[in-house]
Each structure stands twice: as structure tokens, then as C-alpha cells.
Protein backbone atom coordinates (compact mmCIF):
# COMPACT_ATOMS: atom_id res chain seq x y z
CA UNK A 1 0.00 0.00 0.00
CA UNK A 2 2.84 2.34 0.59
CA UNK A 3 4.33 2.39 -2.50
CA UNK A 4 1.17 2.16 -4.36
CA UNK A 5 0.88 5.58 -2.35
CA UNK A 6 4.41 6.98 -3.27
CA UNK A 7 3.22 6.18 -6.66
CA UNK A 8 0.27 8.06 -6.75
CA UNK A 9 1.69 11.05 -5.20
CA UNK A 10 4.92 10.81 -7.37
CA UNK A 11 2.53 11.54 -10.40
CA UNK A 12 0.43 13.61 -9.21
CA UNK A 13 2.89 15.58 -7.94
CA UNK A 14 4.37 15.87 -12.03
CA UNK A 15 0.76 17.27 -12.41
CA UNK A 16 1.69 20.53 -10.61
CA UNK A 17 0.48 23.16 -12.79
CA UNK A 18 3.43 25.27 -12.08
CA UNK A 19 5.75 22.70 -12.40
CA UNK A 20 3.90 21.37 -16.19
CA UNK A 21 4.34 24.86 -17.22
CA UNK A 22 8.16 25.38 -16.23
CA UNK A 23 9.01 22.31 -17.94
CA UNK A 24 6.90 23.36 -21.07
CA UNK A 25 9.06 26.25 -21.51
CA UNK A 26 12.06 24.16 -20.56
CA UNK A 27 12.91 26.27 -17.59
CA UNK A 28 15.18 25.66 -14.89
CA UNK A 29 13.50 25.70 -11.27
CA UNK A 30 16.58 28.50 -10.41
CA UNK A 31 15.39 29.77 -13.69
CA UNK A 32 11.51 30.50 -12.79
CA UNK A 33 12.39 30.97 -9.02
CA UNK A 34 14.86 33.42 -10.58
CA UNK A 35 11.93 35.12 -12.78
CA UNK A 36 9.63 34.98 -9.49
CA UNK A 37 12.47 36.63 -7.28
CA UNK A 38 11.93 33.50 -4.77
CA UNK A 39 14.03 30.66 -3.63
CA UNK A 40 14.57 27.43 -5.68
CA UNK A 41 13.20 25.75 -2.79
CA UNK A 42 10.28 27.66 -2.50
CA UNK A 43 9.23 26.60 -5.58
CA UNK A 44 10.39 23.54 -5.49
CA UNK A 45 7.82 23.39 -2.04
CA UNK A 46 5.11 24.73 -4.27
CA UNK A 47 5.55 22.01 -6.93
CA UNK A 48 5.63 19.12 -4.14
CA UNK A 49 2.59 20.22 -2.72
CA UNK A 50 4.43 21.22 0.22
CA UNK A 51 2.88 24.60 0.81
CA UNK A 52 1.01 26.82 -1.89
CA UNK A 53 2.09 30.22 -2.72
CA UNK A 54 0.43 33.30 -1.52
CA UNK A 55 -1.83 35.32 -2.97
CA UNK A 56 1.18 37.61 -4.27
CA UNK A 57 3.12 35.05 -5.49
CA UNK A 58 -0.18 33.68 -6.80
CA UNK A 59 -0.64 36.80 -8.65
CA UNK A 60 2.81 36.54 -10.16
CA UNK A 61 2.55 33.41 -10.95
CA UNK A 62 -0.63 33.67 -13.11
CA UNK A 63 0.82 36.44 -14.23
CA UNK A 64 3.63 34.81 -15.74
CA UNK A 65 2.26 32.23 -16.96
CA UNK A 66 -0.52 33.71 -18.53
CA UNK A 67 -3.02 31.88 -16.55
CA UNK A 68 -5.99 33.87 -15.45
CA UNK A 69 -7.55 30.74 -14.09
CA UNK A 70 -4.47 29.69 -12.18
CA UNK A 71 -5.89 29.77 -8.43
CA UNK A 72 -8.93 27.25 -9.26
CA UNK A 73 -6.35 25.26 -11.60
CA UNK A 74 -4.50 24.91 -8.71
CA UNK A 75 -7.40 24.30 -5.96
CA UNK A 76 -8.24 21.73 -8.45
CA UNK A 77 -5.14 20.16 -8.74
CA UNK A 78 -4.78 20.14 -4.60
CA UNK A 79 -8.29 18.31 -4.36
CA UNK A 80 -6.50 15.48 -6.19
CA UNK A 81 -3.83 14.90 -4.01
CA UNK A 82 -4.04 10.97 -2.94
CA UNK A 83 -4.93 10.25 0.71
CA UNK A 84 -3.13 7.34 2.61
């Protein structure tokens, strides 16, 4: 059961939105952290599902990726996180 878990949350952690877009434009995560003027780790914590940005970095996010629905993207994509 554990690893069918680490499984699940391995992929749906590749389902970040931020993290499909970064990769779409074949950037670097000290690339777009760089762009966001945050930490690598921060957004390497926002791709894991570790913590989810603020509504400023939100903001900036959407912003740069030219995502006006980026907040309920992303509520979407954290209502599909698997459960132990």
C-alpha cells in the first residue's frame, strides 16, 4: 500500500500546474524561481505540494504564466492529491 501511495503522489505531484508549465518552456527551477524573485526551494515546495504560494506570489505566478484561471487550476489540482 505504501508504495502504491508513493506512486500516486509521485505523479500527481508531475501534475503541478506550475511545475507542467516550467518544464513546457524548458525552464530551470533557479530559472523561474529566478523570474519569481523567490528561492529554488520555494518553488520547489510549491511544486511538491508542500505549501502553496500566496496570494502575491499567486498573482505573479498567473501572471507569468498567462493563466488567469491559475488559483482554481491549482485548488483543483490540490483536491486530487491521494490520501493514505
Amino acid at each position: 500500500m505504501a508504495k502504491e501511495y508513493a506512486t500516486q503522489l509521485r505523479e500527481w505531484r508531475a501534475q503541478n500546474p506550475l511545475r507542467l508549465w516550467r518544464k513546457e518552456k524548458g525552464l530551470s527551477r533557479n530559472d523561474a524561481a529566478t523570474a519569481l524573485n523567490c528561492a529554488a526551494n520555494t518553488l520547489w515546495n510549491w511544486e511538491n505540494g508542500s505549501i502553496t504560494p500566496n496570494e502575491e506570489n499567486m498573482t505573479k505566478l498567473a501572471a507569468m504564466m498567462d493563466v488567469p484561471t491559475l488559483r482554481q487550476t491549482w485548488a483543483a489540482w490540490l483536491a486530487q492529491k491521494p490520501q493514505l
